[in-house]
C-alpha atoms as a PDB file:
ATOM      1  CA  UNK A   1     -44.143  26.999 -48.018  1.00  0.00           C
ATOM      2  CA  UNK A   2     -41.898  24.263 -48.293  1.00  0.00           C
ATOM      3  CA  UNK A   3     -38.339  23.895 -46.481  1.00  0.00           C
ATOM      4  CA  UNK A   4     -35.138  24.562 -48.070  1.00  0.00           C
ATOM      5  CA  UNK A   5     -34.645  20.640 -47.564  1.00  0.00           C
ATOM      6  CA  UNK A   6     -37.793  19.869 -49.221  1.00  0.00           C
ATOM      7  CA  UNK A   7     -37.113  21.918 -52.202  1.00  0.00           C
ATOM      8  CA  UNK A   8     -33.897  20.531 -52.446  1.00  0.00           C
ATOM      9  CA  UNK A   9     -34.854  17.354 -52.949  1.00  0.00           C
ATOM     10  CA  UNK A  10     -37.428  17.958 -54.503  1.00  0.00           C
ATOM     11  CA  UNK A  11     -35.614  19.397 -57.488  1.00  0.00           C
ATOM     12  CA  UNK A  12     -32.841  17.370 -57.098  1.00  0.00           C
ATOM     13  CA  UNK A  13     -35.728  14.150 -57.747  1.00  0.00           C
ATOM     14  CA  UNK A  14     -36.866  16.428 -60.997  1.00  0.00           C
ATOM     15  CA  UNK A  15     -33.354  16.660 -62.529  1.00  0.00           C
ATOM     16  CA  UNK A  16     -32.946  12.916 -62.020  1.00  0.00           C
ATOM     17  CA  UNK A  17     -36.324  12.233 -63.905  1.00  0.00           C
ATOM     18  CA  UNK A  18     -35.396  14.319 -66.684  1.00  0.00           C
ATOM     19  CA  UNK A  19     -32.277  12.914 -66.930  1.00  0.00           C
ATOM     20  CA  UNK A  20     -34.474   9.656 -67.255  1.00  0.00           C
ATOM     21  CA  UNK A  21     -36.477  11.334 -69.884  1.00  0.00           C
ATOM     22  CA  UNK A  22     -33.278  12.363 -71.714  1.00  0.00           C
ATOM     23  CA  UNK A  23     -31.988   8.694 -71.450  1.00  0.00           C
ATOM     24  CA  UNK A  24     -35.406   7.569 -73.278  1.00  0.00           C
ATOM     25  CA  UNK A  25     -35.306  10.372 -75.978  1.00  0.00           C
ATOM     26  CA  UNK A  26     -31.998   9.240 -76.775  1.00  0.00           C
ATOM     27  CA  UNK A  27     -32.510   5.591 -77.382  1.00  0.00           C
ATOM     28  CA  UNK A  28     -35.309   6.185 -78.655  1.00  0.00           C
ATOM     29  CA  UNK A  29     -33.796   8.034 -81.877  1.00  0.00           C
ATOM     30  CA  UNK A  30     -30.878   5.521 -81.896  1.00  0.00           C
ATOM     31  CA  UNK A  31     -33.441   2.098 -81.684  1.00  0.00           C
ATOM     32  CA  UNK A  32     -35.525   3.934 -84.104  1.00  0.00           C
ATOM     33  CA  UNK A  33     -33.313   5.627 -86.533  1.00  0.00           C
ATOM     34  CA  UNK A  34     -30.926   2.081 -86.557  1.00  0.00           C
ATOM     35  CA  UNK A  35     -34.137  -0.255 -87.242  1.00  0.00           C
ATOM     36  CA  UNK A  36     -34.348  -1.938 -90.086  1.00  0.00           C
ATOM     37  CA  UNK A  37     -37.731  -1.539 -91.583  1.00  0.00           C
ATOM     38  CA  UNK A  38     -37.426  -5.208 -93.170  1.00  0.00           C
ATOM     39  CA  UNK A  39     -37.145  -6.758 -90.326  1.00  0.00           C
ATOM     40  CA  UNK A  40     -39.876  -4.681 -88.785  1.00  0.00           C
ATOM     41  CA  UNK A  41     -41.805  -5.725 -91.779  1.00  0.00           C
ATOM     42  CA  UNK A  42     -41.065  -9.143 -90.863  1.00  0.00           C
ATOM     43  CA  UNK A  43     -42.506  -8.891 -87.674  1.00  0.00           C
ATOM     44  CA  UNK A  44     -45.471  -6.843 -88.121  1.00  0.00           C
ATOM     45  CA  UNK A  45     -46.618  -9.360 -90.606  1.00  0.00           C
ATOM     46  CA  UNK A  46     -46.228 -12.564 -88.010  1.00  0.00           C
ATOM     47  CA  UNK A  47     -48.657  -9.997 -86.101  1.00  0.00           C
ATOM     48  CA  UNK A  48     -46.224  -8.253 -83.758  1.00  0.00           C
ATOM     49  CA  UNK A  49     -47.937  -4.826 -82.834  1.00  0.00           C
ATOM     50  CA  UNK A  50     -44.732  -3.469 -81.468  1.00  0.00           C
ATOM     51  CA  UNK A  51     -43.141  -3.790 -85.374  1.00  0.00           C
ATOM     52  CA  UNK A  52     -46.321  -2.410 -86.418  1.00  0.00           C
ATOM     53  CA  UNK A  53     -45.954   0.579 -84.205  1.00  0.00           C
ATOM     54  CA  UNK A  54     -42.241   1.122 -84.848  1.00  0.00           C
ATOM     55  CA  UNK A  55     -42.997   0.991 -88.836  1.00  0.00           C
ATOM     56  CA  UNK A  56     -45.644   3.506 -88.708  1.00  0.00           C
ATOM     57  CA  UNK A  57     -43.526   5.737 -86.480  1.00  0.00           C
ATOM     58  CA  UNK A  58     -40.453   5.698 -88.425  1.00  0.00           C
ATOM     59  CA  UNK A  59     -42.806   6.584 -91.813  1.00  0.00           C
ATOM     60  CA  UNK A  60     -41.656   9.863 -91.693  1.00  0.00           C
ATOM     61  CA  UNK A  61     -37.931   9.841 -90.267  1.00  0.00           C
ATOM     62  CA  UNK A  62     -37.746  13.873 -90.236  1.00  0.00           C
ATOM     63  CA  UNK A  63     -40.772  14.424 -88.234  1.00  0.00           C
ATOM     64  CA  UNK A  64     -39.773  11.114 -86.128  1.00  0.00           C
ATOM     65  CA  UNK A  65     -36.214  12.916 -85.792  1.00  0.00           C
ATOM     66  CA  UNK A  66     -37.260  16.667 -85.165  1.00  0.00           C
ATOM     67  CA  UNK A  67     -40.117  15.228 -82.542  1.00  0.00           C
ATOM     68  CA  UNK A  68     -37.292  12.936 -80.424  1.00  0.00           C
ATOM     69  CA  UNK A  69     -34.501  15.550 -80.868  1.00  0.00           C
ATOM     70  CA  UNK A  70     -37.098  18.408 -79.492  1.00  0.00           C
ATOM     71  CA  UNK A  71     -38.223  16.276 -76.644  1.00  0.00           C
ATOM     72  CA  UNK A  72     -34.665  16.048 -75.811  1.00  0.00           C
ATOM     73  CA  UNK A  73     -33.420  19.523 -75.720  1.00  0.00           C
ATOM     74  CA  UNK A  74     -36.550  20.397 -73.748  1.00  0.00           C
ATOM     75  CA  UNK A  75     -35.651  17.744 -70.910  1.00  0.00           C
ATOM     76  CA  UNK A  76     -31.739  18.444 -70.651  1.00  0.00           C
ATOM     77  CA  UNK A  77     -32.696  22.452 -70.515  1.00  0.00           C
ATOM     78  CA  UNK A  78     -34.962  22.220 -68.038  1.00  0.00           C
ATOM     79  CA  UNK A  79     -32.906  19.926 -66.032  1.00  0.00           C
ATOM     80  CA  UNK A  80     -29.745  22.413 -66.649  1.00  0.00           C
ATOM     81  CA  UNK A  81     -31.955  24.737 -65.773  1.00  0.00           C
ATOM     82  CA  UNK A  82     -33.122  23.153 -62.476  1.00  0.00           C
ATOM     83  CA  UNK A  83     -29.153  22.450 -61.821  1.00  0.00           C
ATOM     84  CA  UNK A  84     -28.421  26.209 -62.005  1.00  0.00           C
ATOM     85  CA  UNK A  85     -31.032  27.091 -59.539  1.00  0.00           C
ATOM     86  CA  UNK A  86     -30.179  24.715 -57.445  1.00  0.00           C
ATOM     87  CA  UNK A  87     -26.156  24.930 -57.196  1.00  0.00           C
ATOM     88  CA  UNK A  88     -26.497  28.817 -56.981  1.00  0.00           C
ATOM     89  CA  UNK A  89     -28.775  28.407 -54.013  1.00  0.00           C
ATOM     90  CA  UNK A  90     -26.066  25.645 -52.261  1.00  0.00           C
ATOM     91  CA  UNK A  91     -22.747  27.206 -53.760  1.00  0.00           C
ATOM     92  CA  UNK A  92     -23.900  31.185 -54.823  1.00  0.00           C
ATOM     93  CA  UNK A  93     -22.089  32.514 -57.557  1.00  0.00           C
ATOM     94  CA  UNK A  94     -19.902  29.777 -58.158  1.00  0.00           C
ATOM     95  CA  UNK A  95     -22.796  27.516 -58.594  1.00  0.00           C
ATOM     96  CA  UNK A  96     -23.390  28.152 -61.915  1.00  0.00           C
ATOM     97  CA  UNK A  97     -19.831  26.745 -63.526  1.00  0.00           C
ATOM     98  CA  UNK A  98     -20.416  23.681 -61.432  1.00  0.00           C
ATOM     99  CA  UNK A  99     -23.764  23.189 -62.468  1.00  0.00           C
ATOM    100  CA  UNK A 100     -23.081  23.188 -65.797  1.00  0.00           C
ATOM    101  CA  UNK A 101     -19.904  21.102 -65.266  1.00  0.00           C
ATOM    102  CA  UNK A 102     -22.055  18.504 -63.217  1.00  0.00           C
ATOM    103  CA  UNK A 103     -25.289  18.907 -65.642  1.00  0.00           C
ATOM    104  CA  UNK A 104     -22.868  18.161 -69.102  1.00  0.00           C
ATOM    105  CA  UNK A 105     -21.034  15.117 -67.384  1.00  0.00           C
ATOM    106  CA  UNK A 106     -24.346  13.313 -66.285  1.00  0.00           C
ATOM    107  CA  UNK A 107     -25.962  14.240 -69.489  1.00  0.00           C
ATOM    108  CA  UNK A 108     -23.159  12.897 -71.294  1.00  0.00           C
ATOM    109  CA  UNK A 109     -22.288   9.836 -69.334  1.00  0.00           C
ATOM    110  CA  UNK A 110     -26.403   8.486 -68.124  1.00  0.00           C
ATOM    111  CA  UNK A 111     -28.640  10.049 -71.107  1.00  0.00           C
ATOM    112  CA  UNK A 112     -26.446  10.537 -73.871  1.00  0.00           C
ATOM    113  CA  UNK A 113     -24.107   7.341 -74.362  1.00  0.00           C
END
C-alpha cells in the first residue's frame, strides 16, 4: 500500500497531466475550428500530410467539436475530481472550496487561455 507521500504525489503528477491534456483539447478546437480550409487545401495539395490530416478532421466540424469539447470536460472533471480528494485529505472539510478555487484558476489560466 502506498504512503500518504506517494499518493500525494502521485495524484498531484495526474492533475498536472490532465491539466496538460486540457491544454491540448483546447488548442486543439481553437487551431482547428480557426483554420482556414483554403489554406489547408493549399498545403495538402503541395503534399503536406499534416493539411491533409487537418482537412479530413475538420470535415465534419460538429463531430470534430462535440469529440474535442467531450475530451475536455472529461480531463478537467477528473482532475477537479482528483483536486477534491486530494485537498480534503491535506485541508478536511475546507478542502473542497479550495480545491475548486485552485482547480478553476489553473484551468482557467494553463488549459483554458
Amino acid at each position: 500500500m502506498p504512503t500518504i507521500d506517494t499518493a500525494l504525489w502521485l495524484t498531484a503528477a495526474a492533475i498536472i497531466a490532465l491539466l496538460v491534456l486540457s491544454g491540448f483539447f483546447s488548442g486543439s478546437e481553437t487551431a482547428l475550428t480557426a483554420s482556414s480550409r483554403a489554406k489547408l487545401r493549399a498545403q495538402a495539395d503541395k503534399g503536406s500530410k499534416g493539411a491533409q490530416l487537418a482537412l479530413t478532421l475538420t470535415e465534419d466540424g460538429e463531430r470534430l467539436i462535440g469529440s474535442v469539447l467531450l475530451g475536455n470536460n472529461l480531463v478537467n472533471i477528473l482532475a477537479a475530481s482528483l483536486a477534491t480528494a486530494l485537498f480534503t485529505r491535506l485541508f478536511g472539510d475546507s478542502g473542497v472550496a479550495l480545491a475548486t478555487l485552485v482547480m478553476t484558476l489553473l484551468v482557467l489560466i494553463f488549459a483554458e487561455v
